[in-house]
Protein backbone atom coordinates (compact mmCIF):
# COMPACT_ATOMS: atom_id res chain seq x y z
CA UNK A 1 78.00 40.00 -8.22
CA UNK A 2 79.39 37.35 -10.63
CA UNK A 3 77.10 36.50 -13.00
CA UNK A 4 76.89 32.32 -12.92
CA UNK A 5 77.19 30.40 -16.37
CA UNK A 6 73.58 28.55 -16.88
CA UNK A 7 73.56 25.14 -15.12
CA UNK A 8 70.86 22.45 -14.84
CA UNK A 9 68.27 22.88 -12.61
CA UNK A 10 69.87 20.64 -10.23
CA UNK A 11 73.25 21.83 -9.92
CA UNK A 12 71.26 25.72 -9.78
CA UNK A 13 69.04 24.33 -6.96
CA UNK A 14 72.00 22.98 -5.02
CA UNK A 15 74.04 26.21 -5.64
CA UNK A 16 71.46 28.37 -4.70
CA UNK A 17 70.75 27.44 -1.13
CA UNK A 18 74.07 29.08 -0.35
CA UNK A 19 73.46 31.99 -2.67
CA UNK A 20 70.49 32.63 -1.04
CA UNK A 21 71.87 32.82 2.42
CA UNK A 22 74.46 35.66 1.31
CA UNK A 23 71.94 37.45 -1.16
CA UNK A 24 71.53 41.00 -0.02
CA UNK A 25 69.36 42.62 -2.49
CA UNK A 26 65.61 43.62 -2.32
CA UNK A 27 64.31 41.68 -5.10
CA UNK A 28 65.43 37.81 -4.75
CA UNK A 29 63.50 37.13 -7.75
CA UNK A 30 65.27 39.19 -10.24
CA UNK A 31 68.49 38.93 -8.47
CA UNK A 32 68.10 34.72 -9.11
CA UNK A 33 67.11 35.19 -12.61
CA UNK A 34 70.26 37.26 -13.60
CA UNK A 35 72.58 35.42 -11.14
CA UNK A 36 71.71 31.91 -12.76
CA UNK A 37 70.65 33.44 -16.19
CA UNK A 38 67.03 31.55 -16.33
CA UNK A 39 63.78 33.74 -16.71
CA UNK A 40 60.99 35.11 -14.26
CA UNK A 41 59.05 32.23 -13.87
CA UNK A 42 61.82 29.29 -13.57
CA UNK A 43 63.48 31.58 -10.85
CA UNK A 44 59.94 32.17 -9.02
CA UNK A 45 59.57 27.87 -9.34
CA UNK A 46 62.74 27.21 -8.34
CA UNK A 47 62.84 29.82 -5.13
CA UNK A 48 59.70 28.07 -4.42
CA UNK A 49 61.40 24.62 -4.63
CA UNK A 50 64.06 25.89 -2.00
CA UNK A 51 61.74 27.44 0.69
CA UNK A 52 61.61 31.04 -0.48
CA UNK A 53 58.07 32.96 -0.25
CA UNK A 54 57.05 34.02 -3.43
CA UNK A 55 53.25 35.78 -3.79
CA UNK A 56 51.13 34.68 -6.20
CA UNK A 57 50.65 38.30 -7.60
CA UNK A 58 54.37 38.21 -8.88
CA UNK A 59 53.67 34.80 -11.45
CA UNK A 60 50.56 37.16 -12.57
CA UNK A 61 52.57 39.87 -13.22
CA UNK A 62 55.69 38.08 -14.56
CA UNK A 63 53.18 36.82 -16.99
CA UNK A 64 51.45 39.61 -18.04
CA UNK A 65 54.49 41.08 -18.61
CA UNK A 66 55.83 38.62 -20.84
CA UNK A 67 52.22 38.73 -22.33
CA UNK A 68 52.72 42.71 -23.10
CA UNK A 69 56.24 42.20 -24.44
CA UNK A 70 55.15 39.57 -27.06
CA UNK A 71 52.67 41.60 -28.48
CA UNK A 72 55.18 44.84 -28.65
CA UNK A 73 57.36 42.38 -30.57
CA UNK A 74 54.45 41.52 -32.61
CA UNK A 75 53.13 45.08 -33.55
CA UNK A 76 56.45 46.33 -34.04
CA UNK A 77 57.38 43.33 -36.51
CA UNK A 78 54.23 44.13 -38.26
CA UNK A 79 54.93 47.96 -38.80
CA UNK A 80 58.24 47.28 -39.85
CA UNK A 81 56.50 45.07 -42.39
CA UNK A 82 54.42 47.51 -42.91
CA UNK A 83 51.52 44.51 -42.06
CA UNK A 84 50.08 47.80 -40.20
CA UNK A 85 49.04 50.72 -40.24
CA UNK A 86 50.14 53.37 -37.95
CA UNK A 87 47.31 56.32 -37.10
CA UNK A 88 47.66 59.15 -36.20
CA UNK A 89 45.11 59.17 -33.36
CA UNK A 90 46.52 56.18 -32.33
CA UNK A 91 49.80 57.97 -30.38
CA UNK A 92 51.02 61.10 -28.61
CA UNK A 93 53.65 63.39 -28.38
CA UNK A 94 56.04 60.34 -27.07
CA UNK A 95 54.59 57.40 -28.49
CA UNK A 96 54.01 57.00 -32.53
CA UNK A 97 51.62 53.92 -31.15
CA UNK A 98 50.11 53.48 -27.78
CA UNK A 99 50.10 49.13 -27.66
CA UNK A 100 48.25 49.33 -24.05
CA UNK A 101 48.52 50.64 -20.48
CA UNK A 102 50.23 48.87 -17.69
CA UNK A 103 48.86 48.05 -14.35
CA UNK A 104 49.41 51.20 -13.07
CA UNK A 105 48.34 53.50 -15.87
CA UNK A 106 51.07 54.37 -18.27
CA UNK A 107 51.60 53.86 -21.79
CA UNK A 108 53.85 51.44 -23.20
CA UNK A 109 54.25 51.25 -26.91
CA UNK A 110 56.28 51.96 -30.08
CA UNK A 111 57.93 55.38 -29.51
CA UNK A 112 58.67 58.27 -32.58
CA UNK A 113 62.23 57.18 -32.28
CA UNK A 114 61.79 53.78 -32.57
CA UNK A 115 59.61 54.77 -35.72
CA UNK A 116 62.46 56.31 -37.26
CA UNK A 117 64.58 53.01 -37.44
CA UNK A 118 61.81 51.34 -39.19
CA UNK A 119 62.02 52.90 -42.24
């Protein structure tokens, strides 16, 4: 797969009727994104503008996932200036800081690695 330089929405919605007739891949959603370089939710509008079935669970999740990564960007911008404090209770033997759970249970968060290249 050749990855497509960024093109209007027009020009993208006119492309992309053929693309998605010779798309083979299990998730058309991220497949569109990377093929046409736009993010989740433009590629879940503009599927919908062509036809293609998209649930409403996936703009939910697209944007609670872009919800989750803001505020890792956040709390890692404040640690690194030191805008907050890191406890000890607050992480495990993984994670230096446990941000939140997903969906499905796991941690997600600033890792002791990550930590190190802070300082």
């Amino acid at each position: 797969m050749v990855k497509v330089k960024t093109r209007k929405r027009e020009k993208r919605l006119r492309a992309a009727k053929d693309w998605i007739k010779t798309y083979t891949g299990k998730h058309v959603v991220k497949g569109y994104a990377k093929y046409y370089s736009v993010d989740l939710l433009c590629a879940i509008a503009e599927l919908r503008m062509l036809g293609v079935v998209v649930a409403d669970g996936s703009v939910d999740a697209v944007k609670q996932s872009m919800a989750d990564k803001a505020l890792q960007q956040k709390k890692r911008k404040e640690a690194k200036e030191g805008k907050a404090e890191l406890n000890d209770d607050t992480g495990d033997d993984h994670f230096a800081y446990i941000a939140g759970h997903t969906g499905g249970g796991a941690p997600y968060g600033i890792t002791w690695e990550e930590m190190k290249g802070v300082d």
